[in-house]
Protein backbone atom coordinates (compact mmCIF):
# COMPACT_ATOMS: atom_id res chain seq x y z
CA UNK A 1 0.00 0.00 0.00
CA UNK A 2 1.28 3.23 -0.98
CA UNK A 3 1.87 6.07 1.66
CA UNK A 4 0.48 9.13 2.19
CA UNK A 5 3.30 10.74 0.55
CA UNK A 6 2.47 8.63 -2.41
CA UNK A 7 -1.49 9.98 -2.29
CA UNK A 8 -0.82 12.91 -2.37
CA UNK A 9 1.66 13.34 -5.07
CA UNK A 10 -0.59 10.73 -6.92
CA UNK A 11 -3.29 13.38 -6.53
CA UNK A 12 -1.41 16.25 -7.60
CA UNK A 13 0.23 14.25 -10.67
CA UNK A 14 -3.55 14.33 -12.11
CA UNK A 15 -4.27 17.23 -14.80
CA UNK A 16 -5.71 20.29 -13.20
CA UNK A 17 -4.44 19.91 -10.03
CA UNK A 18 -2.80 22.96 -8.49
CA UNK A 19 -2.69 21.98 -5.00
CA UNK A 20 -2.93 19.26 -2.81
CA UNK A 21 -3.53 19.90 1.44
CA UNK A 22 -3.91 17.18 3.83
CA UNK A 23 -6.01 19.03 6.93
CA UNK A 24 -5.91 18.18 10.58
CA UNK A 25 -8.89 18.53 12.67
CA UNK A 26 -7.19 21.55 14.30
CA UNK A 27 -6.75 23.08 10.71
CA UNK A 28 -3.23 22.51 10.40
CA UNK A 29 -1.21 20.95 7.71
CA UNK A 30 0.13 17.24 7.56
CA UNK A 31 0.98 16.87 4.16
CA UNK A 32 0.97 18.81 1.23
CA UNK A 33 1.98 19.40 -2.40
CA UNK A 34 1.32 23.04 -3.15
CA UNK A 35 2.29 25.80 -5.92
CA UNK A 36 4.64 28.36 -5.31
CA UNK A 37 3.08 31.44 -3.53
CA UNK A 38 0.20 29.21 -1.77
CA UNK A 39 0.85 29.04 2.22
CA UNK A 40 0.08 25.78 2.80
CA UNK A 41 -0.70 26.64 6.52
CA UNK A 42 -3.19 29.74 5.50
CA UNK A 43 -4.79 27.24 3.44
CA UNK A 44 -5.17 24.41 5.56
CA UNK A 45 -6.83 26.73 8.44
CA UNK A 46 -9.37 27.92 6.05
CA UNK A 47 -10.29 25.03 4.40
CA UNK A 48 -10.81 23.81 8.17
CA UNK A 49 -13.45 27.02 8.52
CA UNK A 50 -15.06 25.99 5.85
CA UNK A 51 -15.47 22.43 6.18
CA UNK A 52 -16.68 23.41 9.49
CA UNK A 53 -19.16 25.83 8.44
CA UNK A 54 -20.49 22.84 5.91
CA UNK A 55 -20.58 20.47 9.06
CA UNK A 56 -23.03 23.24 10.33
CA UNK A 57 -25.23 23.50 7.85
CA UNK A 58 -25.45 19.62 7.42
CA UNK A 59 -26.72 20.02 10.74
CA UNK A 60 -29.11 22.19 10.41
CA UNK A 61 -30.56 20.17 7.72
CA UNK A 62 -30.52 17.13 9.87
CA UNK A 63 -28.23 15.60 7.12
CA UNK A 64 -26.21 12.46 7.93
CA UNK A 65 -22.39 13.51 8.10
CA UNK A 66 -20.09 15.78 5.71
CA UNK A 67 -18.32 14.21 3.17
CA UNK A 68 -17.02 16.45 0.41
CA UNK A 69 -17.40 20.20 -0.58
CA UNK A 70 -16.84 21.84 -3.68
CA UNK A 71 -16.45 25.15 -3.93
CA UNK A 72 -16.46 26.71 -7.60
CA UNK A 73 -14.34 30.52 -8.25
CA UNK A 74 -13.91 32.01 -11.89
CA UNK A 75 -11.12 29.94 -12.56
CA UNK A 76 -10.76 27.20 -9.84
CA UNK A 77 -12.44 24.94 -8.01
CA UNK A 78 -12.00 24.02 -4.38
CA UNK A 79 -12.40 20.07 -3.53
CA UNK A 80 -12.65 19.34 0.11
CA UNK A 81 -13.53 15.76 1.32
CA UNK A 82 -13.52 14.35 4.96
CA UNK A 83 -11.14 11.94 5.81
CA UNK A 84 -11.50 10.08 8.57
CA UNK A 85 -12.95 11.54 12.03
CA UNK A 86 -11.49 15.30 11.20
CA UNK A 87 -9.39 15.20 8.88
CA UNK A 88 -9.86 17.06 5.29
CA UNK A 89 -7.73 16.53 2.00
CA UNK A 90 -8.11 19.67 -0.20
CA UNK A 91 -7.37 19.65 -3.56
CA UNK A 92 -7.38 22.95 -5.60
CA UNK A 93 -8.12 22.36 -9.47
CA UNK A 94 -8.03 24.35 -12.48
CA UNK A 95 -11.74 25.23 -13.18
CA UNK A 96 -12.53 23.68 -17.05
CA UNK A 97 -10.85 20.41 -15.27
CA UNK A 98 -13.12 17.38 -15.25
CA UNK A 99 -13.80 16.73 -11.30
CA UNK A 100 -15.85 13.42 -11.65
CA UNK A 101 -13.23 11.17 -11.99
CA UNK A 102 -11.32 13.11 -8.80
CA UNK A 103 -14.55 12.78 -6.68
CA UNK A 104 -15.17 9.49 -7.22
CA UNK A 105 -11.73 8.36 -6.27
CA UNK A 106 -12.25 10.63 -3.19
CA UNK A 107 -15.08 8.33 -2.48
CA UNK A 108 -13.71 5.26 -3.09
CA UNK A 109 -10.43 5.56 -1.52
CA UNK A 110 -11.35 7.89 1.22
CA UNK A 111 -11.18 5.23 4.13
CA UNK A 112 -7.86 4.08 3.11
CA UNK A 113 -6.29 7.45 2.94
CA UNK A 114 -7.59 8.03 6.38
CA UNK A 115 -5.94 4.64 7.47
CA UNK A 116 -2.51 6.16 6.28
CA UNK A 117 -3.27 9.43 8.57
């Protein structure tokens, strides 16, 4: 089985992948792969605020629990998927990239990223 050094990088290998964040609970970060003028920790404390925020609202719905967020800007999009109890990988992607494939390996190999963590 491949570590999470190897997810990662595997993840940011894919086309339209800017950045990849791994996300503690506290909003810190574990493990990243992330473009040049991107603070890794900046991002990793927001993308903790937000996944929060979506936890929220979840529960105001009365929704089972949070699994992934997508957040779309002019010219990226913002992937955010629970991993685990807390933890969040992030993934920021060019915005005419096709996200289906990402998500559903999100899904699928969610639980075993959040054994490596």
């Amino acid at each position: 089985m491949a570590g999470l050094r190897e997810v990662v990088q595997g993840f940011a290998d894919r086309e339209g992948v800017e950045a990849v964040v791994v996300v503690s609970g506290d909003g810190l970060p574990i493990d990243q792969v992330i473009r040049e003028g991107l603070d890794a920790e900046a991002v990793a404390a927001l993308t903790a605020t937000v996944a929060q925020g979506a936890r929220r609202l979840g529960q105001t719905f009365e929704s089972a629990r949070f699994t992934t967020g997508v957040l779309e800007f002019e010219s990226q999009l913002v992937v955010f998927s629970e991993v685990g109890a807390d933890n969040l990988l992030m993934l920021l992607i060019a915005a005419d990239t096709n996200i289906g494939p990402l998500l559903y390996d999100l899904r699928r190999h969610g639980p075993a990223i959040a054994a490596l963590l």
